[in-house]
N, C-alpha and C. Protein backbone atom coordinates (compact mmCIF):
# COMPACT_ATOMS: atom_id res chain seq x y z
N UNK A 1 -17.38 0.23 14.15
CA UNK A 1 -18.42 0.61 13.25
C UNK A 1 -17.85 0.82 11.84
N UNK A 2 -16.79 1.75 11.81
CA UNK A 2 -16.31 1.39 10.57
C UNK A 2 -15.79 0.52 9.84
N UNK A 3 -15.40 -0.68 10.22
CA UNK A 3 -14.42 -1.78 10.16
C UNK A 3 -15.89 -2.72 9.63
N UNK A 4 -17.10 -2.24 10.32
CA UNK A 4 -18.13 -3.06 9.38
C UNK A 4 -18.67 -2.87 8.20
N UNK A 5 -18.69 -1.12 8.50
CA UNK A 5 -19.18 -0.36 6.90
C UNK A 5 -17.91 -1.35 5.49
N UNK A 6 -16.69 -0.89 6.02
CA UNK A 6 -16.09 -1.46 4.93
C UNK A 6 -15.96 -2.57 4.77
N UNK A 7 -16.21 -3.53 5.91
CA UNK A 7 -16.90 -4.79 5.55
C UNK A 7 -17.79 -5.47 4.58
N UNK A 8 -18.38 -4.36 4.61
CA UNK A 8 -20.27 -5.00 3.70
C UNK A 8 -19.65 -4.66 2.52
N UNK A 9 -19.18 -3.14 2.50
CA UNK A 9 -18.79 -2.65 0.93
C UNK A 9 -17.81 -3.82 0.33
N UNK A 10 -16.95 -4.44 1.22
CA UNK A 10 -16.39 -5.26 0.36
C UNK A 10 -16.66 -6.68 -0.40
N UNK A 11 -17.94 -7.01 0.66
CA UNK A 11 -18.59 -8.34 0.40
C UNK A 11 -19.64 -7.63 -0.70
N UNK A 12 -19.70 -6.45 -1.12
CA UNK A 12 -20.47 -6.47 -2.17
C UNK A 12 -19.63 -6.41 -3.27
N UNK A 13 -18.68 -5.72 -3.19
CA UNK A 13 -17.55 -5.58 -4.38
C UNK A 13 -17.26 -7.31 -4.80
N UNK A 14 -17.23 -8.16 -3.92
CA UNK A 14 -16.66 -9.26 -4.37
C UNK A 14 -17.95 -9.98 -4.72
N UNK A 15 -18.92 -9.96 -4.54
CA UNK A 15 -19.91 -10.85 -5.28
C UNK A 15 -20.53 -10.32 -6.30
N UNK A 16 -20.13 -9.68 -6.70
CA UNK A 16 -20.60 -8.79 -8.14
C UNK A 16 -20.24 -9.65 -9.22
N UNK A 17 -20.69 -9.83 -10.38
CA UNK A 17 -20.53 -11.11 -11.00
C UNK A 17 -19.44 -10.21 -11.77
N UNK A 18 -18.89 -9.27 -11.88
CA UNK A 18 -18.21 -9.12 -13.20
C UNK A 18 -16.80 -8.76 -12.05
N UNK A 19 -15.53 -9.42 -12.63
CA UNK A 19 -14.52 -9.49 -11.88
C UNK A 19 -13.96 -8.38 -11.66
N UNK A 20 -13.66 -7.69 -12.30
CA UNK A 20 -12.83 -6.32 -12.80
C UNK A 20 -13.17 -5.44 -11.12
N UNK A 21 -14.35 -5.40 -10.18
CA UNK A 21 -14.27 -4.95 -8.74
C UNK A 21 -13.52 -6.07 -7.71
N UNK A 22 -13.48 -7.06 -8.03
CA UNK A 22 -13.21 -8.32 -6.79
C UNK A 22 -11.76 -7.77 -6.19
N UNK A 23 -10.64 -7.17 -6.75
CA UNK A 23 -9.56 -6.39 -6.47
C UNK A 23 -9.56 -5.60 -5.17
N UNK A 24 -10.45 -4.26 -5.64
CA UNK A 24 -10.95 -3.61 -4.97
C UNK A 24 -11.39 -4.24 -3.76
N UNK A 25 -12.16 -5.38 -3.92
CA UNK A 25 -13.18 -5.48 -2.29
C UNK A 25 -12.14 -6.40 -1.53
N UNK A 26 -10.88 -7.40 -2.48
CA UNK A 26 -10.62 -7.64 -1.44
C UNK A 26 -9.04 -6.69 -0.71
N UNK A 27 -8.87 -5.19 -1.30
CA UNK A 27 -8.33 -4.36 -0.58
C UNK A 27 -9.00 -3.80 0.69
N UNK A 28 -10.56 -3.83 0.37
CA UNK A 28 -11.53 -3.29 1.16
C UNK A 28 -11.06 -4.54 2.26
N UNK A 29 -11.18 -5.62 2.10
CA UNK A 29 -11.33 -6.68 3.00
C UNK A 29 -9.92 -6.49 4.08
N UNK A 30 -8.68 -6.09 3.46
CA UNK A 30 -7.81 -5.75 4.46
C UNK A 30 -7.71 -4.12 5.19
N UNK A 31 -8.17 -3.11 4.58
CA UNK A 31 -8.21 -2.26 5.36
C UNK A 31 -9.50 -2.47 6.40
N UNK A 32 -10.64 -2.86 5.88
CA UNK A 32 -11.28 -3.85 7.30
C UNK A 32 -10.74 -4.04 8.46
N UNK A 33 -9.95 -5.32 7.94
CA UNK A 33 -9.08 -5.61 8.89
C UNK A 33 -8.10 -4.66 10.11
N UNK A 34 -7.63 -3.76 9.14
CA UNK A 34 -6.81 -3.03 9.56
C UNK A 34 -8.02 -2.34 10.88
N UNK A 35 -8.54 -1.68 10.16
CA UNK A 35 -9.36 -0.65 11.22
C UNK A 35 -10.13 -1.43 12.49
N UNK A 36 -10.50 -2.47 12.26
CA UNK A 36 -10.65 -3.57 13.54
C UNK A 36 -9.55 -3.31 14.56
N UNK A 37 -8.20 -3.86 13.81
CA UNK A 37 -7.40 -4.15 14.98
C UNK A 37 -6.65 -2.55 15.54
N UNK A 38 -7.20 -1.79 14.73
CA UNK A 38 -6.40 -0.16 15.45
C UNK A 38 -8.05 -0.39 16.68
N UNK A 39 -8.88 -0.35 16.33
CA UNK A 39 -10.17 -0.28 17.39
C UNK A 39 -10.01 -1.17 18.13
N UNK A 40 -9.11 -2.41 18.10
CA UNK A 40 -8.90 -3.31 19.45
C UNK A 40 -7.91 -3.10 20.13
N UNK A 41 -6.67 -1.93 19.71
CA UNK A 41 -5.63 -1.91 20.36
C UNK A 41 -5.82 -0.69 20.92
N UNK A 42 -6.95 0.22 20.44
CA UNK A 42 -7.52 1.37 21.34
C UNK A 42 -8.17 1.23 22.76
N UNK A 43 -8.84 0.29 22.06
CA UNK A 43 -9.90 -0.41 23.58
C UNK A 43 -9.29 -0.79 24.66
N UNK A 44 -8.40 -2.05 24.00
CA UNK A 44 -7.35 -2.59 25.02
C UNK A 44 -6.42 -1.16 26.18
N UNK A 45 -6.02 0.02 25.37
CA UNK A 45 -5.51 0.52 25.70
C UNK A 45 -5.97 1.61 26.50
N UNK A 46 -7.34 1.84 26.26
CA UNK A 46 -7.85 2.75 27.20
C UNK A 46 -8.46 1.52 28.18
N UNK A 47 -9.18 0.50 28.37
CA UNK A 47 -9.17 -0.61 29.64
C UNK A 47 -7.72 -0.44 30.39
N UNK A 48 -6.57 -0.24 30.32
CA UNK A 48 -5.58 -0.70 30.85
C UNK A 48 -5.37 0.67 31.56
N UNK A 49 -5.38 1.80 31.31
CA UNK A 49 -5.59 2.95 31.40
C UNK A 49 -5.81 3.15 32.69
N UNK A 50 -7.92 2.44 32.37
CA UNK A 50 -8.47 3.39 33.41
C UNK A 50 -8.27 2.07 34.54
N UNK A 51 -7.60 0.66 34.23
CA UNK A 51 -7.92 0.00 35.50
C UNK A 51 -6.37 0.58 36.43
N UNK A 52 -5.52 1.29 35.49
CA UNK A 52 -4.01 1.66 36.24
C UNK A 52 -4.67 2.84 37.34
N UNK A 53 -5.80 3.66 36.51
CA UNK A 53 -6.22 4.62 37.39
C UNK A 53 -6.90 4.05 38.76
N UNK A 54 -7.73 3.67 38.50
CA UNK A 54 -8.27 2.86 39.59
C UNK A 54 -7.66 1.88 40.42
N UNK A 55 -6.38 1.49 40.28
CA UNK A 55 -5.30 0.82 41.42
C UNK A 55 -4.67 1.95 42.08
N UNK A 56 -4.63 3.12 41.11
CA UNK A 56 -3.99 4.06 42.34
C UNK A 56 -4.70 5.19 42.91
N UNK A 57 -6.03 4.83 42.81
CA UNK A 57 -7.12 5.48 43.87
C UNK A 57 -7.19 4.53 45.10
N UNK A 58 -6.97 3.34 44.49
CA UNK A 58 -7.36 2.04 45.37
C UNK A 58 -6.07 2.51 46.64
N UNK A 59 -5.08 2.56 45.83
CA UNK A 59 -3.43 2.53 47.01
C UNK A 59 -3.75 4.09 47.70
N UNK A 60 -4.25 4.85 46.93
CA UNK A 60 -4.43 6.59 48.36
C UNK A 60 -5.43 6.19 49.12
N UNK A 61 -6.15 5.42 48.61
CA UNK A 61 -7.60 5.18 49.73
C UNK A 61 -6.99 4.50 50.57
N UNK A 62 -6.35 3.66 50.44
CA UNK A 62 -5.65 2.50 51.56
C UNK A 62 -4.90 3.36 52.26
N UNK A 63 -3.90 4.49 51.71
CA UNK A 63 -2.97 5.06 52.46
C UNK A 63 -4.02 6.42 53.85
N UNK A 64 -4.70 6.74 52.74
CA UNK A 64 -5.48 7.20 54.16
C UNK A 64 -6.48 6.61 54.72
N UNK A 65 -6.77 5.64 54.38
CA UNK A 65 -7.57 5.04 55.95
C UNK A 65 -6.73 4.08 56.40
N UNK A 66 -5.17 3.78 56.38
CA UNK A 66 -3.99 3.60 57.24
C UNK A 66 -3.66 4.56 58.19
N UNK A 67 -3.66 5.78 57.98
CA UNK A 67 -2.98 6.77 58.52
C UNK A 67 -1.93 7.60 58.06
N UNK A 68 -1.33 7.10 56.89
CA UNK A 68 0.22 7.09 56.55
C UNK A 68 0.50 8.38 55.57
């Protein structure tokens, strides 16, 4: 969500006819960026998380309805 807010702000900074903002938006355009890929390496990282959790519910469930 944020990675879009500063998205728009920057596509407005850069089509502004007078140059002196285009700087600005396209700094905006890489911290964009930036905050995307911290929100994809969060995601990624809580998916990996909860599927580690859920393999080792999977392995106690197996161990007790083995017996073991």
């Amino acid at each position: 969500m944020a990675a879009c807010l500063v998205m728009v702000m920057a596509i407005r900074l850069l089509i502004d006819e007078q140059f002196s903002p285009h700087g600005h938006g396209w700094g905006l355009v890489g911290s964009g960026a930036i905050c995307f890929s911290i929100g994809c390496v969060c995601k990624v990282t809580w998916e990996l998380a909860r599927f580690s959790r859920m393999r080792e519910q999977e392995r106690v469930l197996m161990q007790q309805v083995s017996g073991r």
